[in-house]
Protein backbone atom coordinates (compact mmCIF):
# COMPACT_ATOMS: atom_id res chain seq x y z
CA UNK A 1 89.79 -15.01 -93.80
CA UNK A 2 86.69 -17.23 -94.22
CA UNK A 3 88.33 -21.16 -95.89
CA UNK A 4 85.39 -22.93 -97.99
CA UNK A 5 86.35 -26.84 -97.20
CA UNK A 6 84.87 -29.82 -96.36
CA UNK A 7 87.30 -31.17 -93.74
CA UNK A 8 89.79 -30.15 -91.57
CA UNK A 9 93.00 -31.42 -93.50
CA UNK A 10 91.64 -29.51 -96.67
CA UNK A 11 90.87 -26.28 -94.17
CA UNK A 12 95.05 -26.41 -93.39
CA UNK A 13 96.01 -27.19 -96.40
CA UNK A 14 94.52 -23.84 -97.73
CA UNK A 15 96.15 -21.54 -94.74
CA UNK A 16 99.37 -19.65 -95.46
CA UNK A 17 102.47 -21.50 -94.67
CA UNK A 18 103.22 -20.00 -91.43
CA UNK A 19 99.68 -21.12 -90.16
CA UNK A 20 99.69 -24.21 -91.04
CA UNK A 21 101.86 -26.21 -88.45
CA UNK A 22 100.00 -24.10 -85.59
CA UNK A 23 96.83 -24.95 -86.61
CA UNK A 24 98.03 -28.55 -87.05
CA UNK A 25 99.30 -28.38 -83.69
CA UNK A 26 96.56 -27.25 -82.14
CA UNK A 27 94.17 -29.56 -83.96
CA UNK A 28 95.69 -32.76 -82.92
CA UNK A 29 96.31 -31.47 -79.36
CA UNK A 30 92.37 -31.10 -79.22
CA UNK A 31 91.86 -34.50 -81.02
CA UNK A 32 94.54 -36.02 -78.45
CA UNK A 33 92.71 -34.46 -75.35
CA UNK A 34 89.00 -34.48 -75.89
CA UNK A 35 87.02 -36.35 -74.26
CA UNK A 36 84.95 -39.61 -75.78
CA UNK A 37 81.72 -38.74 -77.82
CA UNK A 38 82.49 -35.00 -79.26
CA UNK A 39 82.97 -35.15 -83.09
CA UNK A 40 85.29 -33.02 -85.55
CA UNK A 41 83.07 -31.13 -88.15
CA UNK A 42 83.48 -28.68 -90.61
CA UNK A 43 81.15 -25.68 -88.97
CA UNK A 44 80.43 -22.03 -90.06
CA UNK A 45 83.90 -22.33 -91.90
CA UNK A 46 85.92 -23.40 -88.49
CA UNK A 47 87.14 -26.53 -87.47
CA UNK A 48 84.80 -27.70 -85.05
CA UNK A 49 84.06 -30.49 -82.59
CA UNK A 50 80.57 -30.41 -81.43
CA UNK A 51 77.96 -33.27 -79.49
CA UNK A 52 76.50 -35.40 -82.58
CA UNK A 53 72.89 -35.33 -83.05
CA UNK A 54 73.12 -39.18 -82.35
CA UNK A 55 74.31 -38.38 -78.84
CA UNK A 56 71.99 -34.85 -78.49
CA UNK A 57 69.33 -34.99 -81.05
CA UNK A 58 67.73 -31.62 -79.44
CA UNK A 59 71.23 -30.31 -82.00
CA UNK A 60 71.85 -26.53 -80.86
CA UNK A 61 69.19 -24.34 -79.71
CA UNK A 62 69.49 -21.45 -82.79
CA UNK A 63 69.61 -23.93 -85.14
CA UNK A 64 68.05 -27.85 -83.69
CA UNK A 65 69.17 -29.56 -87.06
CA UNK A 66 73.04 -28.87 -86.35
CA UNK A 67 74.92 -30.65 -83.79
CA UNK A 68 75.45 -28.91 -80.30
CA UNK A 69 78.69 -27.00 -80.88
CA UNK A 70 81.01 -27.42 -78.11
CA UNK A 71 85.24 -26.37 -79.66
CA UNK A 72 86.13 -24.00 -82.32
CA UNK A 73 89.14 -23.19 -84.04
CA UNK A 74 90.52 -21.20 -87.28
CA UNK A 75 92.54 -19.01 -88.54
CA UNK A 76 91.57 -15.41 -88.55
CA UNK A 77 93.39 -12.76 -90.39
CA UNK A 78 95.25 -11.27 -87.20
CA UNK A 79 95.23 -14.01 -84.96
CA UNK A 80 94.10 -17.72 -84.32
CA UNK A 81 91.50 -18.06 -82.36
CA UNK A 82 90.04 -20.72 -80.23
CA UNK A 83 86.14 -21.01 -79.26
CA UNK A 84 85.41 -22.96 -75.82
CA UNK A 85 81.40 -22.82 -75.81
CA UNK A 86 82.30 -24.47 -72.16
CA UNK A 87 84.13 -21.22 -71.17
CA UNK A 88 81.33 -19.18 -71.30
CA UNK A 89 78.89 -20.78 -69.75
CA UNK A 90 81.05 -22.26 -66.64
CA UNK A 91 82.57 -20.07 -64.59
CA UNK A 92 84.71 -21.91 -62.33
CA UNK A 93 86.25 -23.34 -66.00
CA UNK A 94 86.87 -19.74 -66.99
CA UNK A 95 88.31 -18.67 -63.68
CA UNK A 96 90.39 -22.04 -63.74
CA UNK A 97 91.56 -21.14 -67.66
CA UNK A 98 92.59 -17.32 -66.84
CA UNK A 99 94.84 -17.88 -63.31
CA UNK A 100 95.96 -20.58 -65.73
CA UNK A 101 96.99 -19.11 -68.42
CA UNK A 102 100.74 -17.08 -67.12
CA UNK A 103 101.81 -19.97 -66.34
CA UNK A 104 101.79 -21.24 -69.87
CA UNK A 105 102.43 -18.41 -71.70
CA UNK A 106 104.39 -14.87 -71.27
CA UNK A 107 102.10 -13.00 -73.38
CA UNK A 108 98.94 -11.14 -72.02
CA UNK A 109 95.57 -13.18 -72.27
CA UNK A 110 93.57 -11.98 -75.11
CA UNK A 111 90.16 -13.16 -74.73
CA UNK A 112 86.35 -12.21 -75.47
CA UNK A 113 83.34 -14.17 -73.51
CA UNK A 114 84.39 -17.40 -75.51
CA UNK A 115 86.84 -16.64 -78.26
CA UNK A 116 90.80 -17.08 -76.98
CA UNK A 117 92.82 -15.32 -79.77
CA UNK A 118 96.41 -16.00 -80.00
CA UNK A 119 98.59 -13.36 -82.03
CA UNK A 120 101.97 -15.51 -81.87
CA UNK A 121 101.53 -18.40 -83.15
CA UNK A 122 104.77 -19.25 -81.25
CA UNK A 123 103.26 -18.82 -78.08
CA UNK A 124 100.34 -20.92 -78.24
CA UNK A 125 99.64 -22.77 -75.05
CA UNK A 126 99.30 -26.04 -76.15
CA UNK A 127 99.38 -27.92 -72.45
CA UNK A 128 97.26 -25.43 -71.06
CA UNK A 129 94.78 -26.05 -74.05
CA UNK A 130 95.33 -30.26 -73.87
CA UNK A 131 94.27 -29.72 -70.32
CA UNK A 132 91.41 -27.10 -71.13
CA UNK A 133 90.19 -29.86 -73.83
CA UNK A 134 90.28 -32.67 -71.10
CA UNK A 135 88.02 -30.53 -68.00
CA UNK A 136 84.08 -31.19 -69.99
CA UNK A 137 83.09 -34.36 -70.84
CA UNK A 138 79.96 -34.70 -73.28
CA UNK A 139 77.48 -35.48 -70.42
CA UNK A 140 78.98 -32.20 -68.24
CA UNK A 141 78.25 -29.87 -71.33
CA UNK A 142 75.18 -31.37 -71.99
CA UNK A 143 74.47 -30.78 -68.58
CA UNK A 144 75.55 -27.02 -68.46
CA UNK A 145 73.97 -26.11 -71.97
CA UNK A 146 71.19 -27.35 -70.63
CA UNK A 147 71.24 -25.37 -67.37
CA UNK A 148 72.17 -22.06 -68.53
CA UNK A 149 71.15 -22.21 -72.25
CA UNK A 150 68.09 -23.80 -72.59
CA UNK A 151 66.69 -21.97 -69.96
C-alpha cells in the first residue's frame, strides 16, 4: 500500500481507520525517544527520520543528495513495519533488540535484516521501541555507517 503525501500527518490521515492510532502511536513514541539531530521526512513513501544533509552532507551513499536514512516506518498491506538502518549494521543493537523483544511482547519476532513487521497492531512494543529509538545517537550512526557502509 504505497501513500503519496508530503508529511507524516497527511501519510495517517490517508491509512484505514484501524491503522491510524498505531501508526500515530508509534510515530510520536519515535519523535518522543530519538535522539537530538535526526529529522522526520517524508522518504520513498515512509515516514522517515534520517541525519540532515546539514549535519552529514556526504547524504546516503546510493543516493549523496538525500539525507542519511537512519528510522522507517509505514503501513504495509499485512503488517506495519518498522526499519532500524542501526539494526543492521550493529550487532550488539540487534542481539540487544531480539533477547529484548519477549519481554515486551507475546507474539513471535517477525523480522528481516532491518525491517521489524508487526501483524497486531495491538501488540506493538511501544517501550521496547522508545528504548530501541533512544540506544544511537546521530554521531554513533554516523560513526557505524561510516565503518561498515562506506567501506
Amino acid at each position: 500500500m504505497l501513500i503519496q503525501a508530503s508529511s507524516p500527518e497527511e501519510y495517517i490521515a490517508h491509512l484505514p481507520e484501524d491503522r491510524k492510532t498505531a501508526m500515530t502511536t508509534l510515530r510520536n513514541i519515535i519523535l518522543e525517544h530519538l535522539p537530538p539531530g535526526f529529522e522526520e521526512t517524508m522518504n520513498d513513501g515512509m515516514i522517515g527520520y534520517v541525519v540532515p544533509l546539514s549535519l552529514y552532507p556526504d547524504g546516503y551513499h546510493c543516493k549523496p543528495s538525500i539525507p542519511l536514512p537512519f528510522l522507517q516506518i509505514t503501513s504495509q498491506k499485512n503488517n506495519i513495519s518498522l526499519y532500524h538502518f542501526g539494526i543492521y549494521c550493529d550487532a550488539n543493537l540487534l542481539n540487544w533488540f531480539v533477547h529484548e523483544y519477549p519481554n515486551h511482547s507475546n507474539t513471535k519476532l517477525d523480522m528481516g535484516k532491518s525491517c521489524i513487521r508487526f501483524k497486531k497492531m495491538e501488540q506493538i512494543p511501544y517501550d521496547l521501541i522508545g528504548q530501541l529509538c533512544q540506544k544511537m545517537t546521530v554521531a554513533e550512526w554516523i560513526e557505524k555507517y561510516e565503518d561498515v557502509i562506506k567501506k
